[in-house]
C-alpha atoms as a PDB file:
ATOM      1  CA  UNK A   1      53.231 -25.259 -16.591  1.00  0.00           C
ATOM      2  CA  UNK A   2      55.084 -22.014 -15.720  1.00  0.00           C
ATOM      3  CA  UNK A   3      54.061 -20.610 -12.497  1.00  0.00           C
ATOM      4  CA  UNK A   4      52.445 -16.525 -13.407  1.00  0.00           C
ATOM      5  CA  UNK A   5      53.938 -14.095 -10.742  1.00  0.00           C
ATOM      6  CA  UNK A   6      51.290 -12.470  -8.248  1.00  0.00           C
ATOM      7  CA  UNK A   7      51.983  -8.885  -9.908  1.00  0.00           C
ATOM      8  CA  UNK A   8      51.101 -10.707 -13.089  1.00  0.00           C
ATOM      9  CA  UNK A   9      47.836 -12.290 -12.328  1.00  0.00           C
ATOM     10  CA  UNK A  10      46.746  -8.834 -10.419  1.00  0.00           C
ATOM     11  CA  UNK A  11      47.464  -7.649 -14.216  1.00  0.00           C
ATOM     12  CA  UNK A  12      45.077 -10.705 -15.594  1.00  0.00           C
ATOM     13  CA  UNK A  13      41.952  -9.690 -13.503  1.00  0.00           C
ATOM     14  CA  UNK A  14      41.753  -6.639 -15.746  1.00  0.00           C
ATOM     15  CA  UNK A  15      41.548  -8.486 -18.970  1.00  0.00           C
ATOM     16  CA  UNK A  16      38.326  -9.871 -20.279  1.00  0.00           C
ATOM     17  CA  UNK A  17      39.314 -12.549 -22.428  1.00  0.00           C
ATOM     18  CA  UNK A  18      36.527 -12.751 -24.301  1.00  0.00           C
ATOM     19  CA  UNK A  19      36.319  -9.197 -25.500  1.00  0.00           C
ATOM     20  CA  UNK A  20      37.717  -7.433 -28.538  1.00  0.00           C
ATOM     21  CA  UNK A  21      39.350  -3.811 -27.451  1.00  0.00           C
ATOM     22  CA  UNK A  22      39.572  -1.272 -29.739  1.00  0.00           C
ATOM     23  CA  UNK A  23      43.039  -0.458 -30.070  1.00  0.00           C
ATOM     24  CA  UNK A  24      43.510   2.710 -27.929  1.00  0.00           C
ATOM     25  CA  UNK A  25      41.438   1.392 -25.112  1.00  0.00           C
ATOM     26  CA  UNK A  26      43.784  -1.353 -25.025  1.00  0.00           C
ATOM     27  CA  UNK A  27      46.813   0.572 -24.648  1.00  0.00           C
ATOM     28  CA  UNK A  28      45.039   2.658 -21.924  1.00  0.00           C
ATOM     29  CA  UNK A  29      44.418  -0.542 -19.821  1.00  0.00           C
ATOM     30  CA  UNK A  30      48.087  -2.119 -20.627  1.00  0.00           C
ATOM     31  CA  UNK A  31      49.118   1.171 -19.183  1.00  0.00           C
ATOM     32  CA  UNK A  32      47.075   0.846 -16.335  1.00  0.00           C
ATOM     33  CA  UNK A  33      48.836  -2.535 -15.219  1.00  0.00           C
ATOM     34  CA  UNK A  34      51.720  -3.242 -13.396  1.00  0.00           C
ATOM     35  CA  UNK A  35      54.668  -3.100 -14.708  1.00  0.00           C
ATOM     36  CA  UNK A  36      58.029  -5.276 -13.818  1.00  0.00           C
ATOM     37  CA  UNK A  37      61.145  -2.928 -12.651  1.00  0.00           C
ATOM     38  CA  UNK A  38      62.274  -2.130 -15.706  1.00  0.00           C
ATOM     39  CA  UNK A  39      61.154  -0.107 -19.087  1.00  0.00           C
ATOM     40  CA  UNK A  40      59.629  -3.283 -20.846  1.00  0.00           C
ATOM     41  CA  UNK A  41      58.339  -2.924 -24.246  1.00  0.00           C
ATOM     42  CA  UNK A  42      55.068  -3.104 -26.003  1.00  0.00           C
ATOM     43  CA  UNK A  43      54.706  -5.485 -28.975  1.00  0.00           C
ATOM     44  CA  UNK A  44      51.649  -6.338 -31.457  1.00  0.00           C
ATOM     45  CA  UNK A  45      51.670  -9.790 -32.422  1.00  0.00           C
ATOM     46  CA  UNK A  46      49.693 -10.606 -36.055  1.00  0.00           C
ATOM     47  CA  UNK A  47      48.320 -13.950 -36.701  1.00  0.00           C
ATOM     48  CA  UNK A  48      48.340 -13.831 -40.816  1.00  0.00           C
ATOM     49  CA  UNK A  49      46.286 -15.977 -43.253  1.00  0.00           C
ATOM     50  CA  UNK A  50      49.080 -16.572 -45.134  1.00  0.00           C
ATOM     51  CA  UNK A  51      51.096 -20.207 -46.501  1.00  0.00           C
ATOM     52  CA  UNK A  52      54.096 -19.343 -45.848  1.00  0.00           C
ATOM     53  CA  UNK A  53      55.392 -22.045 -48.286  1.00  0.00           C
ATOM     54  CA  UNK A  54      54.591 -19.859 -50.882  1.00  0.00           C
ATOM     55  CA  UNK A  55      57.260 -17.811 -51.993  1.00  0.00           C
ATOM     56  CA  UNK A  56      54.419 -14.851 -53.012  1.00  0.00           C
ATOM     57  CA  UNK A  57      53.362 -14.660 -49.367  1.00  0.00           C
ATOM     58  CA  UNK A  58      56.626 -14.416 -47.876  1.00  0.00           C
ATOM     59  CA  UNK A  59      55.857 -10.897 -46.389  1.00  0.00           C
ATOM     60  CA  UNK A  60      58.972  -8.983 -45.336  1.00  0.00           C
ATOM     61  CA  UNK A  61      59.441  -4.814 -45.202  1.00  0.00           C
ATOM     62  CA  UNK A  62      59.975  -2.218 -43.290  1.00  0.00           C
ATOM     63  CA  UNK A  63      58.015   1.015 -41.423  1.00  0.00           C
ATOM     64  CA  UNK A  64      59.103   3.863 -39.659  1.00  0.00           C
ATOM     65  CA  UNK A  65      57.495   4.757 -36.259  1.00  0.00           C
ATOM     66  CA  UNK A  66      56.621   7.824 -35.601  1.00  0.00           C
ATOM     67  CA  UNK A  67      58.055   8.098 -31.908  1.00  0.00           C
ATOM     68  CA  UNK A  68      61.514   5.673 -32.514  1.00  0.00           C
ATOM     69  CA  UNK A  69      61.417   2.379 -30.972  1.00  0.00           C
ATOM     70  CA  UNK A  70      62.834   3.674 -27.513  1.00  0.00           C
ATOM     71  CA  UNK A  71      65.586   2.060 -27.402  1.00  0.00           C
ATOM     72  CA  UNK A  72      69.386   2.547 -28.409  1.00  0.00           C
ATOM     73  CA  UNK A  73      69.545   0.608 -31.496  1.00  0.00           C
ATOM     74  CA  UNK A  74      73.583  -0.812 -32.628  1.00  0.00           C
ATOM     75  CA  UNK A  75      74.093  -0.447 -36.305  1.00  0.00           C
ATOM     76  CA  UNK A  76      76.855  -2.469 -38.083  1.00  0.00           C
ATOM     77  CA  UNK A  77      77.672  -1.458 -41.199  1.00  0.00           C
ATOM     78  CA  UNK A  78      79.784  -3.111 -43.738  1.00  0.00           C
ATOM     79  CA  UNK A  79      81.404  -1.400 -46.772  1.00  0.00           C
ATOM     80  CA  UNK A  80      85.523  -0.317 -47.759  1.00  0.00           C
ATOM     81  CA  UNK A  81      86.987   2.502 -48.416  1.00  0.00           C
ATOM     82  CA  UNK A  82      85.587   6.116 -48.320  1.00  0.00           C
ATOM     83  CA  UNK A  83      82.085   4.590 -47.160  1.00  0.00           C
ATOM     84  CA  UNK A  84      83.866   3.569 -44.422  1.00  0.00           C
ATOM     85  CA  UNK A  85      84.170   7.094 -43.689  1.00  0.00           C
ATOM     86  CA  UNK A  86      80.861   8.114 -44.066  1.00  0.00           C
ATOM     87  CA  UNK A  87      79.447   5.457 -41.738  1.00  0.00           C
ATOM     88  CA  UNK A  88      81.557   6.448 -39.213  1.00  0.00           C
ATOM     89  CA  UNK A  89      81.284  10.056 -39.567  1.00  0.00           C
ATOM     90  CA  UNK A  90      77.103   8.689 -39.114  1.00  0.00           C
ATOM     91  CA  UNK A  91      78.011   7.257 -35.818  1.00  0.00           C
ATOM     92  CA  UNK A  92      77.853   3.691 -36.687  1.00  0.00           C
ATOM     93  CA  UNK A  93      78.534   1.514 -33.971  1.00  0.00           C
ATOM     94  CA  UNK A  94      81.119  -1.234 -35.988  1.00  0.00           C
ATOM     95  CA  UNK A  95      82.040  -0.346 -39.171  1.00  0.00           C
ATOM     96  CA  UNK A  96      84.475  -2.546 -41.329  1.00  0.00           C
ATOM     97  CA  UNK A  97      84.864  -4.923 -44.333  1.00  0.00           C
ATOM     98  CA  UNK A  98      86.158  -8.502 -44.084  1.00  0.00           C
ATOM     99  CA  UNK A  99      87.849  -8.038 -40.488  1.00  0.00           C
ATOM    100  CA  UNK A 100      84.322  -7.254 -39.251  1.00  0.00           C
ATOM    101  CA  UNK A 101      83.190 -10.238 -41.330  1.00  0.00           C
ATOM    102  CA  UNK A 102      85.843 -12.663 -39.665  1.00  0.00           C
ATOM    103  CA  UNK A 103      84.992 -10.873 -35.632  1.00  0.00           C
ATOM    104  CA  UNK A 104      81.404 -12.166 -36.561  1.00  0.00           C
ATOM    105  CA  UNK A 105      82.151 -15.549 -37.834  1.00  0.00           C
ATOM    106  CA  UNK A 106      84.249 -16.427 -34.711  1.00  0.00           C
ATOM    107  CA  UNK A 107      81.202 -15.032 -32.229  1.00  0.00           C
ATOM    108  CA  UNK A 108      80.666 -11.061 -32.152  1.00  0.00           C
ATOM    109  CA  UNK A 109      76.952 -10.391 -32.674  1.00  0.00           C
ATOM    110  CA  UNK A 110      76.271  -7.117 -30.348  1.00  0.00           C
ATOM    111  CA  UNK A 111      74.319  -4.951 -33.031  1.00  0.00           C
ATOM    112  CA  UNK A 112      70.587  -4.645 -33.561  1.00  0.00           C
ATOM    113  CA  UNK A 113      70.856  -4.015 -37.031  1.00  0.00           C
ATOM    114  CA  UNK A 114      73.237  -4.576 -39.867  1.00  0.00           C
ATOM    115  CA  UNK A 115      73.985  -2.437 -43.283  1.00  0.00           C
ATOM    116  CA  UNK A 116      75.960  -2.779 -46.499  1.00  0.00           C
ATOM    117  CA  UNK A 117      76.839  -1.838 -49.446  1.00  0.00           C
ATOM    118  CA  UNK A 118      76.479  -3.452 -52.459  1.00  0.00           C
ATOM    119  CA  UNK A 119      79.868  -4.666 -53.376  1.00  0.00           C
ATOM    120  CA  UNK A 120      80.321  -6.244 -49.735  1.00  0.00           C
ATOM    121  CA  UNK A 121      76.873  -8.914 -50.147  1.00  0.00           C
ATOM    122  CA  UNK A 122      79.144 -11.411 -51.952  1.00  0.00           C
ATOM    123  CA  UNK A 123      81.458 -11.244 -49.205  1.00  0.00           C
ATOM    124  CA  UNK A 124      78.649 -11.494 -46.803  1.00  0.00           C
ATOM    125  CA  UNK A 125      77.001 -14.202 -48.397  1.00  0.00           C
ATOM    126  CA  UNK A 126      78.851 -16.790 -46.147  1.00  0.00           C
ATOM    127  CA  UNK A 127      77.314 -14.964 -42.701  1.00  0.00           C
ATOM    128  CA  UNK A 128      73.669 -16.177 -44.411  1.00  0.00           C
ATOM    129  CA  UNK A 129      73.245 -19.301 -41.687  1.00  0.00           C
ATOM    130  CA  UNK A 130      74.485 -16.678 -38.981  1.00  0.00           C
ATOM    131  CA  UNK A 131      72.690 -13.389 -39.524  1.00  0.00           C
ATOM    132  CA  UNK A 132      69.444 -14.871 -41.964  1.00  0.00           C
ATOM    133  CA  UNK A 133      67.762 -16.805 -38.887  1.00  0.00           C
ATOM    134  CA  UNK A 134      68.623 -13.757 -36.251  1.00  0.00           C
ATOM    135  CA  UNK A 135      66.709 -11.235 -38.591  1.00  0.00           C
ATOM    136  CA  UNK A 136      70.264  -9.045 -39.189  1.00  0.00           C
ATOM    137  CA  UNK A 137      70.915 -10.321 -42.740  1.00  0.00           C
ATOM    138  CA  UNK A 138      71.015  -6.911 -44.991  1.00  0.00           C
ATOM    139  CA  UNK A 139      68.408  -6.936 -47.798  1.00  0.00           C
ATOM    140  CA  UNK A 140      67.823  -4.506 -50.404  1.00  0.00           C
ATOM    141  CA  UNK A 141      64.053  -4.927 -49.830  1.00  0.00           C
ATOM    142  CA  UNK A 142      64.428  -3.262 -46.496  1.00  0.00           C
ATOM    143  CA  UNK A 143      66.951  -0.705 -47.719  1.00  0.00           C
ATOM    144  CA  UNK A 144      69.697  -1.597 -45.403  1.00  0.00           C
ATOM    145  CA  UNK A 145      71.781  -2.901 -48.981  1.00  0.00           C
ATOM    146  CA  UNK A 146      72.477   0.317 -50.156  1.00  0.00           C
ATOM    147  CA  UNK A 147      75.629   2.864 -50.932  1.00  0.00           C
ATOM    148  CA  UNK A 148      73.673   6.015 -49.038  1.00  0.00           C
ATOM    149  CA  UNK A 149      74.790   4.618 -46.131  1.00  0.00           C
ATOM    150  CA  UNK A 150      74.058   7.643 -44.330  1.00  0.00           C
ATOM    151  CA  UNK A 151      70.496   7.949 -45.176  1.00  0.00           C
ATOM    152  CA  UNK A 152      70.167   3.993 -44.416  1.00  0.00           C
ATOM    153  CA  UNK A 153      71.769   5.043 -40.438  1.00  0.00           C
ATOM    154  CA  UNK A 154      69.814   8.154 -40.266  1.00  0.00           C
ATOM    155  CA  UNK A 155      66.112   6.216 -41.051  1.00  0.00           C
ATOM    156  CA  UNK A 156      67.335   3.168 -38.291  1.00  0.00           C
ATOM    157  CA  UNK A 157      68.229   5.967 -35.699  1.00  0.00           C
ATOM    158  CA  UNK A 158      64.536   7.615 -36.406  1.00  0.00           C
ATOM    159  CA  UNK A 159      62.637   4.413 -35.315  1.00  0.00           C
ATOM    160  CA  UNK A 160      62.243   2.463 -39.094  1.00  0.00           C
ATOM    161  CA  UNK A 161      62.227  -1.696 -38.029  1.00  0.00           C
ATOM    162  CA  UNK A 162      61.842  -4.467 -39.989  1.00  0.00           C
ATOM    163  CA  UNK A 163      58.935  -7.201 -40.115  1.00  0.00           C
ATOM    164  CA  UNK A 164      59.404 -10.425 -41.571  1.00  0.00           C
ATOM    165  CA  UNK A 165      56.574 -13.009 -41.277  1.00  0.00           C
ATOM    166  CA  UNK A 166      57.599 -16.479 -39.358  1.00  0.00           C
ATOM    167  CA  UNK A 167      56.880 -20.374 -40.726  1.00  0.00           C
ATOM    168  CA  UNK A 168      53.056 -20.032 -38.346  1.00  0.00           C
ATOM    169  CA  UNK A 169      52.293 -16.947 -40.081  1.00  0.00           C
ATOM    170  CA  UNK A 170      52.587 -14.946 -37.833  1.00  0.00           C
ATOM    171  CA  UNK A 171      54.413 -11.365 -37.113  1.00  0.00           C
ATOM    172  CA  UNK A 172      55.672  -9.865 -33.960  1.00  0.00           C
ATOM    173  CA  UNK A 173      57.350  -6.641 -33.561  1.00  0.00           C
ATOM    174  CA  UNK A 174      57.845  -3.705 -30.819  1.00  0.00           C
ATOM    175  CA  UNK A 175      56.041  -0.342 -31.301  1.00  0.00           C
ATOM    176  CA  UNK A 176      57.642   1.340 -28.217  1.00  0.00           C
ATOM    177  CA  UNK A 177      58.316   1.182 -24.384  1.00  0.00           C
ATOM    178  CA  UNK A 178      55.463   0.935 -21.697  1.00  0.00           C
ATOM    179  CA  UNK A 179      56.710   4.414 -20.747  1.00  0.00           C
ATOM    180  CA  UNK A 180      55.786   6.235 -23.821  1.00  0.00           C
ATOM    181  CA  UNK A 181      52.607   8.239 -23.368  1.00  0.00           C
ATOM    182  CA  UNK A 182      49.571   6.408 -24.707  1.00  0.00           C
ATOM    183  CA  UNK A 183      49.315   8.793 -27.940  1.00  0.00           C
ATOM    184  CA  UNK A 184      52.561   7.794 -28.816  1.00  0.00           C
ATOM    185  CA  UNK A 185      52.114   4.198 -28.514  1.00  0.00           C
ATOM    186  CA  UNK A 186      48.855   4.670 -30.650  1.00  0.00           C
ATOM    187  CA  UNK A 187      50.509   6.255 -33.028  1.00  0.00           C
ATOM    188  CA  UNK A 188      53.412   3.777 -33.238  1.00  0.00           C
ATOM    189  CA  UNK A 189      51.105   0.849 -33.168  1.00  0.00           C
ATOM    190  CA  UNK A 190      48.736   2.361 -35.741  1.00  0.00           C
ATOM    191  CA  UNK A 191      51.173   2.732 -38.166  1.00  0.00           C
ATOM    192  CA  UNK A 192      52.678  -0.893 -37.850  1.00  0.00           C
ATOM    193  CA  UNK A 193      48.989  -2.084 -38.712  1.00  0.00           C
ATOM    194  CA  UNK A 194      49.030   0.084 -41.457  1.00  0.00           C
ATOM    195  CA  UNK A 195      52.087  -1.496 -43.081  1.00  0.00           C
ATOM    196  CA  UNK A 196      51.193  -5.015 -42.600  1.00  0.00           C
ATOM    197  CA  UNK A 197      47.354  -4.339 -43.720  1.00  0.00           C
ATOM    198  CA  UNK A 198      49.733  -2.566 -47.217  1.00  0.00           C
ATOM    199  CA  UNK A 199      52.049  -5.410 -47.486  1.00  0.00           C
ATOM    200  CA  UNK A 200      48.915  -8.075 -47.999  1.00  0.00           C
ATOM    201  CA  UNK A 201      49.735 -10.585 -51.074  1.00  0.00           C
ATOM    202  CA  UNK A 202      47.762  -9.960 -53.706  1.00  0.00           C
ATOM    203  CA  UNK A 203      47.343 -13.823 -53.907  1.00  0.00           C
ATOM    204  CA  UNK A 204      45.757 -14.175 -50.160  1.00  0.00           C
ATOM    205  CA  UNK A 205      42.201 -13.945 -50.669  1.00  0.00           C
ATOM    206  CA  UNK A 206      39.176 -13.311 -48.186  1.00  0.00           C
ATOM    207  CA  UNK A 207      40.290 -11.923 -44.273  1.00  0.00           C
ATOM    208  CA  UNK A 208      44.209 -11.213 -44.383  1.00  0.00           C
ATOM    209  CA  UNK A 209      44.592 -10.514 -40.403  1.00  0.00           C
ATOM    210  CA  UNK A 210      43.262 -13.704 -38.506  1.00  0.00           C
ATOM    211  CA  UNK A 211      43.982 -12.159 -34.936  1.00  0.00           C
ATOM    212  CA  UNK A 212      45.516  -9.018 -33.593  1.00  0.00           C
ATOM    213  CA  UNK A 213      46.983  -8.910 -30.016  1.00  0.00           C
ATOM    214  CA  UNK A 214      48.743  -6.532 -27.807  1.00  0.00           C
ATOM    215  CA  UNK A 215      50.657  -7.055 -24.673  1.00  0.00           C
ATOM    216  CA  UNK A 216      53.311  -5.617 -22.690  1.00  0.00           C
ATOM    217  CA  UNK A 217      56.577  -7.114 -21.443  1.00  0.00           C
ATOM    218  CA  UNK A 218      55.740  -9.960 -18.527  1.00  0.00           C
ATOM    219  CA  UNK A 219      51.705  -8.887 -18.658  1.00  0.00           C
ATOM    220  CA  UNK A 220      49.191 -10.486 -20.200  1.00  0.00           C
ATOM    221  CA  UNK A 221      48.064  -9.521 -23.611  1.00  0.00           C
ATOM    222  CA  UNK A 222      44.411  -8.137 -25.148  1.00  0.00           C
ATOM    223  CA  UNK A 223      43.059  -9.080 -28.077  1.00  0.00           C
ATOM    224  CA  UNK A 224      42.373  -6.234 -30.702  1.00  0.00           C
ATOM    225  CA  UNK A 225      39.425  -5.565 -33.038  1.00  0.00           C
ATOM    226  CA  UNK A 226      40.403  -5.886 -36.828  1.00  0.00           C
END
């Protein structure tokens, strides 16, 4: 069993395990612990009531945070020709067709995201085993298969993310940096519950959320009322 540092068990003695915050009083008392030396981030983590070998209850979309993720975020688009152009002109970070295609199949994958157009998915189909299981595969569910590449840049620069539920049901994703003032956070973190409660099969029936928790990078997390 993995050996908690002393900053982090300092951290633990303000938790009470057995209680239920409400969500702003927990990001007031994750804000209130100590932090590691460096900017971690702050993620919810969902525990769904879903079976996820259903194909109806595969939940996957998209939300935009209010306050951005905090974080430099590398966008890869693929397309030809004058979109090429355009997605540079949007300060993409790699932009290409079937060289960028080939520099991923032999090892590059240094972008947090990943666009294309339509006519380049047949071409992309063979990164599936590479990009699927790393959550960079484009979809046109999430918007990032699209020919207004521009817009698709411009709504990854403002904070949107993608959530995709995993085989235990469950959903994890980052609603900003410990740094970011506790209204911001609130706001960030309020709005990712907002989408999940939205994307709810219509299939699921009785309580959709099982658990809600919230924890910050190398702290402990707190458990949040439904």
């Amino acid at each position: 069993m993995k050996e908690h540092s002393k900053r982090y068990k300092e951290s633990e003695k303000q938790v009470d395990k057995n209680t239920k915050y409400q969500l702003r009083e927990a990001i007031l008392t994750l804000k209130k612990m100590s932090s590691p030396k460096f900017d971690g981030s702050v993620d919810l983590h969902f525990n769904l009531s879903i079976d996820s070998k259903k194909s109806d209850q595969m939940i996957r979309g998209t939300v935009v945070l209010p306050h951005g993720t905090g974080k430099k975020v590398r966008v890869a688009v693929f397309c030809k020709g004058e979109h090429e152009k355009i997605a540079r002109e949007a300060n993409a970070d790699y932009v290409g067709g079937n060289e960028l295609i080939d520099k991923i199949t032999a090892g590059f994958l240094d972008f947090d995201c990943a666009i294309a157009t339509p006519e380049m998915m047949k071409d992309l189909s063979k990164l599936g085993k590479v990009l699927g299981p790393r959550g960079l595969m484009p979809s046109p569910k999430t918007g990032t298969v699209t020919n207004d590449i521009e817009k698709a840049i411009e709504d990854v620069r403002k904070g949107k993310v993608e959530f995709r539920v995993d085989k235990q049901g469950g959903i994890h994703l980052s609603v900003g940096k410990i740094s970011f003032e506790e209204m911001k956070l609130y706001d960030n973190a309020s709005k990712v519950i907002e989408a999940i409660n939205e994307s709810r099969p219509a299939s699921v029936k009785g309580k959709f959320v099982r658990s809600l928790s919230i924890a910050a990078s190398m702290n402990p997390g707190l458990n949040i009322e439904i």
